[in-house]
Protein backbone atom coordinates (compact mmCIF):
# COMPACT_ATOMS: atom_id res chain seq x y z
CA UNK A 1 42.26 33.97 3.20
CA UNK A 2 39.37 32.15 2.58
CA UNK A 3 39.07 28.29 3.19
CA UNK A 4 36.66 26.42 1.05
CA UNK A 5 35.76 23.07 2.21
CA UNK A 6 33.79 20.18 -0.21
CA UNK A 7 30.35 19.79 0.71
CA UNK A 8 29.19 16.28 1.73
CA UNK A 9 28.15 14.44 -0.98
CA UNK A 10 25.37 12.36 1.11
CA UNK A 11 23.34 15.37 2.20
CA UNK A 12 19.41 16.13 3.03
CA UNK A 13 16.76 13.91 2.12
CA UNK A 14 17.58 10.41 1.34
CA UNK A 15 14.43 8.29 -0.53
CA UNK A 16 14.55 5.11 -0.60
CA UNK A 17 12.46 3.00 -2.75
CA UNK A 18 10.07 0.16 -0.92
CA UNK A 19 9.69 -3.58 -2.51
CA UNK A 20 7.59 -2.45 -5.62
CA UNK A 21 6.75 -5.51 -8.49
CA UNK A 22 4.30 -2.74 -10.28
CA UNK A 23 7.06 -0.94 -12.17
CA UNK A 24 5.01 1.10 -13.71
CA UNK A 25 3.89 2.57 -10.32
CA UNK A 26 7.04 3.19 -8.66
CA UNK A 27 8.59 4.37 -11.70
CA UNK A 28 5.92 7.30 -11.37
CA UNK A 29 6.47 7.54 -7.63
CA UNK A 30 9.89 7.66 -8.00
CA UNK A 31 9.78 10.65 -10.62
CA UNK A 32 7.50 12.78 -8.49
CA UNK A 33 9.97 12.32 -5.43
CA UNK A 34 12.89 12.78 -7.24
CA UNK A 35 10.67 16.28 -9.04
CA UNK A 36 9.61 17.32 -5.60
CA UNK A 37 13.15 17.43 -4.43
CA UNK A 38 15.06 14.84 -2.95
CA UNK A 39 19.02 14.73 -2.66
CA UNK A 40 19.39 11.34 -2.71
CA UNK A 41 17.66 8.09 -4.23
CA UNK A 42 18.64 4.32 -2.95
CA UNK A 43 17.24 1.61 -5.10
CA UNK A 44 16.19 -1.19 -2.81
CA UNK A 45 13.92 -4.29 -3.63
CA UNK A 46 14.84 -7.71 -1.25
CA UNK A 47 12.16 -9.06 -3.33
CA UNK A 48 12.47 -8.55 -7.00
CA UNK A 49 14.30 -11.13 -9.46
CA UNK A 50 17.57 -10.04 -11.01
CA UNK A 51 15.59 -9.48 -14.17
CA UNK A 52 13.49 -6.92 -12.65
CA UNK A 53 15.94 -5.45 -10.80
CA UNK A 54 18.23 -4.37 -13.40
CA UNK A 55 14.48 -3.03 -15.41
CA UNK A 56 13.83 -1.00 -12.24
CA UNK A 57 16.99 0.43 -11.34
CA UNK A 58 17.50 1.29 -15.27
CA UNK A 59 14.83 4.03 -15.65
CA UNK A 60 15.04 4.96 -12.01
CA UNK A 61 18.89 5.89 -12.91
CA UNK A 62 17.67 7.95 -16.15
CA UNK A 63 15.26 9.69 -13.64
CA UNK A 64 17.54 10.36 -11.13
CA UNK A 65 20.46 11.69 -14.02
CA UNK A 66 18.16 14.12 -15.60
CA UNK A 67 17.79 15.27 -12.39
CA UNK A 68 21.60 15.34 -11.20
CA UNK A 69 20.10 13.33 -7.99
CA UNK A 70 22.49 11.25 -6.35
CA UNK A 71 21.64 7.40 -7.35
CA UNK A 72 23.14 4.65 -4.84
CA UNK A 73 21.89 0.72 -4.99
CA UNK A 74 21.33 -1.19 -1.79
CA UNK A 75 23.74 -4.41 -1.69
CA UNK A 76 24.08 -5.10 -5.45
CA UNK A 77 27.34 -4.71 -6.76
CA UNK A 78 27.12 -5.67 -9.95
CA UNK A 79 23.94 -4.17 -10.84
CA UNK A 80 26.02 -0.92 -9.71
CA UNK A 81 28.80 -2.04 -11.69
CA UNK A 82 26.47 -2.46 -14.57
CA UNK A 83 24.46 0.90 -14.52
CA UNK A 84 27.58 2.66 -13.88
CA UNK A 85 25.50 3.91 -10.47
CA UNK A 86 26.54 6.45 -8.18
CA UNK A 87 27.35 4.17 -5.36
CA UNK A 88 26.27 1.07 -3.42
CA UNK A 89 24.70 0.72 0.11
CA UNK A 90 26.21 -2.52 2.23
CA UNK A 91 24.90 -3.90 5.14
CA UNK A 92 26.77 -6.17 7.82
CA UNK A 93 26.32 -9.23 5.59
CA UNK A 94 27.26 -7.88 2.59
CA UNK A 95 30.87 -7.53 0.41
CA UNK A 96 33.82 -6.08 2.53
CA UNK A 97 34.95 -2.65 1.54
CA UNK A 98 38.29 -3.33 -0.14
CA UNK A 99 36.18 -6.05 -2.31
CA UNK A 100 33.74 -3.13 -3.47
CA UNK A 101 36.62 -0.63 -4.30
CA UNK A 102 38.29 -3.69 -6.00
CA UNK A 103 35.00 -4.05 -8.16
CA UNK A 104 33.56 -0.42 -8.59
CA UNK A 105 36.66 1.61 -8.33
CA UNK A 106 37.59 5.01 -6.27
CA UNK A 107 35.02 7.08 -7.53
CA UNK A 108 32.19 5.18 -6.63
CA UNK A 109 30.34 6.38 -3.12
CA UNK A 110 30.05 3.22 -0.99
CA UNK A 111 27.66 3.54 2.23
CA UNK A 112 27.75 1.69 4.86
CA UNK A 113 24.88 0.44 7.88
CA UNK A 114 26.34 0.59 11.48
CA UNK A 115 23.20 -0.07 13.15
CA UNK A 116 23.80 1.03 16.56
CA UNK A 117 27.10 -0.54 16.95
CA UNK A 118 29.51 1.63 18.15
CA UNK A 119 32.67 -0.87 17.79
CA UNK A 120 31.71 -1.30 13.71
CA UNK A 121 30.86 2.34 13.18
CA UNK A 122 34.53 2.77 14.78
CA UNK A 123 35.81 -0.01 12.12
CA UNK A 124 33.99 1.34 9.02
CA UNK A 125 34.63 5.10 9.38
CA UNK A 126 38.81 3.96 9.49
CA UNK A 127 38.03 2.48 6.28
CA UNK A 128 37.60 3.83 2.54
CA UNK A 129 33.72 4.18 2.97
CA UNK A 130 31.71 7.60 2.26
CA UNK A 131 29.00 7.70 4.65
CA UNK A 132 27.75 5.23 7.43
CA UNK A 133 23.82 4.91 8.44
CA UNK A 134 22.35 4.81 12.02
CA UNK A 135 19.56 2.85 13.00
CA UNK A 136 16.73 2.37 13.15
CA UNK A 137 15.69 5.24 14.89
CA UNK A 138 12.10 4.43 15.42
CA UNK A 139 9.64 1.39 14.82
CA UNK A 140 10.21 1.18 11.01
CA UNK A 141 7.24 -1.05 9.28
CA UNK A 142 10.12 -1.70 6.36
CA UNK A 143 12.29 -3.50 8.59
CA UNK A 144 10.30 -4.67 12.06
CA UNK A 145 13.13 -6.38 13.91
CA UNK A 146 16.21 -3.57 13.35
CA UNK A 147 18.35 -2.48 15.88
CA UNK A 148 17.31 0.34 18.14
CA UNK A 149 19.44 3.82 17.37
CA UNK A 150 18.76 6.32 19.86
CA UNK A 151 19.26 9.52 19.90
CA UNK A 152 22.10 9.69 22.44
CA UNK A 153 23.50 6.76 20.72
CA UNK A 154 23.60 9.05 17.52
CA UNK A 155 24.87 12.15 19.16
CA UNK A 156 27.78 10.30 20.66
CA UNK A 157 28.53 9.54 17.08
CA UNK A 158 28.35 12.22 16.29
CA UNK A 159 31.40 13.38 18.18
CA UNK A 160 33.48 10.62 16.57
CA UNK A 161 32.68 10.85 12.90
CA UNK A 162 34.89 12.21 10.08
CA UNK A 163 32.10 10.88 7.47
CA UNK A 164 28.75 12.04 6.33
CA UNK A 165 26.21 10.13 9.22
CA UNK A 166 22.48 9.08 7.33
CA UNK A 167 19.75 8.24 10.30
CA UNK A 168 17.42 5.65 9.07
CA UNK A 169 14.39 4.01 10.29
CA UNK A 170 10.82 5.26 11.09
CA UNK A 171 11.89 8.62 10.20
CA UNK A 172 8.79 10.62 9.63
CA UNK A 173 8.18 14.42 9.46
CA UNK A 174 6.42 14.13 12.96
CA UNK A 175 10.25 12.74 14.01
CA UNK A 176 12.38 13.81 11.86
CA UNK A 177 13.29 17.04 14.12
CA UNK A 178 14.68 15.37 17.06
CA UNK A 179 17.44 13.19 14.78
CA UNK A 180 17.94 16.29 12.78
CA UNK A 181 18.73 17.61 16.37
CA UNK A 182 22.04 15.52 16.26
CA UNK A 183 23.72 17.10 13.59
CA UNK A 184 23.41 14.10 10.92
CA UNK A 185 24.10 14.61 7.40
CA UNK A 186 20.83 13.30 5.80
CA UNK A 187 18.11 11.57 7.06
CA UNK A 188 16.61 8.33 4.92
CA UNK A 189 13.01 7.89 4.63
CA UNK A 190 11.34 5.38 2.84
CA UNK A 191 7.08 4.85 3.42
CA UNK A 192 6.50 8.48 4.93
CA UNK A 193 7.80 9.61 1.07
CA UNK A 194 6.60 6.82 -0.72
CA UNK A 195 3.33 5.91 1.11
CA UNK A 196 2.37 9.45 1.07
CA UNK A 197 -0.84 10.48 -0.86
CA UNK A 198 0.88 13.39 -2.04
CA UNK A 199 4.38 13.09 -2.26
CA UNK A 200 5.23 16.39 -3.71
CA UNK A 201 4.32 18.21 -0.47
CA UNK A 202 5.57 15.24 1.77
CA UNK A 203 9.14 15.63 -0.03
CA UNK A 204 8.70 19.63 0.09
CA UNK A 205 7.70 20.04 3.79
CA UNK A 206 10.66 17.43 4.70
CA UNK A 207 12.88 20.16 2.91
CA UNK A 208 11.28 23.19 4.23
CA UNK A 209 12.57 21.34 8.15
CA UNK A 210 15.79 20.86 6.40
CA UNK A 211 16.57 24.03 5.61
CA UNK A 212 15.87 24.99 8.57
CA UNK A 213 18.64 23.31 9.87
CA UNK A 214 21.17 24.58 7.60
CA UNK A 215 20.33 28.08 8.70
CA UNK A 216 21.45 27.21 12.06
């Protein structure tokens, strides 16, 4: 008899988008990432007024649909709510769990940061989340003063978790290999992608290491 188990739905290369004002511009970034092949696209701007928010995350959602790429918002849930998004990213500081389920409903993917904190990852994977994210695992420019993840910290995870695990932070394609080494699910990537003179190749030698690791 043959078993057939659901893939999980966080999987590969997870883009996330950097503090853009130009709309225009990461519009076009966005469509060439989400072209070259990513799995997975976050909408995140810490900067941007609600008003340009909801412009931005409007046509990146029609990008990411035509494409069938998974679409998840950083910390708004309402903006989610509104778009009718994939999913919503929390951090530590943000809405508890039950409140987002409460708000968005069962369907709705709802990610969660753990930093490198064992004792939370432990609380949030008992929850009703769908994925939790480690790090950072190197220096990250986006986000200077982030917890260390290391690599054994990750692989001891590893051992524990029931749930799709994202590694985050400083991920580059020098990197990328040695997080890749600890079995996570995806790995989330935001100026090596959208920094990159050519994105295209950027997103398609990330995915030529990724496969790699599904062959194994």
């Amino acid at each position: 008899m043959t078993v057939t188990t659901t893939p999980p739905i966080i999987k590969g290369l997870y883009a996330i988008t950097p503090d853009c004002d130009d709309t225009p511009l990461l519009v076009d970034k966005v469509t060439e990432a989400v072209e070259s092949g990513v799995s997975v696209l976050q909408y995140r701007n810490k900067v941007a007024t609600a008003q340009l928010k909801l412009q931005q995350a409007s046509l990146i959602k029609d990008i990411c649909d035509q494409r069938k790429v998974t679409f998840i918002i950083n910390d708004d849930i309402t903006l989610c709510d509104t778009l009718d998004a994939d999913g919503v990213h929390l951090g530590k500081d943000d809405s508890t769990i039950d409140d987002v389920r409460h708000i968005l409903g069962p369907d709705k993917i709802i990610g969660i940061s753990c930093y490198n904190d064992g004792k939370r990852v432990e609380t949030i994977l008992s929850q009703a989340c769908d994925y939790i994210a480690l790090g950072a695992c190197f220096p990250s420019s986006t986000k200077p003063n982030a917890p260390h993840a290391s690599t054994e910290f990750i692989q001891q995870i590893m051992t524990q978790a029931s749930k799709p695990v994202v590694a985050i932070g400083g991920i580059n394609l020098d990197n990328c290999r040695s997080v890749l080494d600890c079995g996570v699910s995806a790995i989330a990537v935001v100026n090596e992608i959208f920094s990159s003179q050519d994105i295209t190749q950027t997103v398609k030698t990330f995915n030529e290491i990724l496969k790699t690791y599904e062959q194994k």
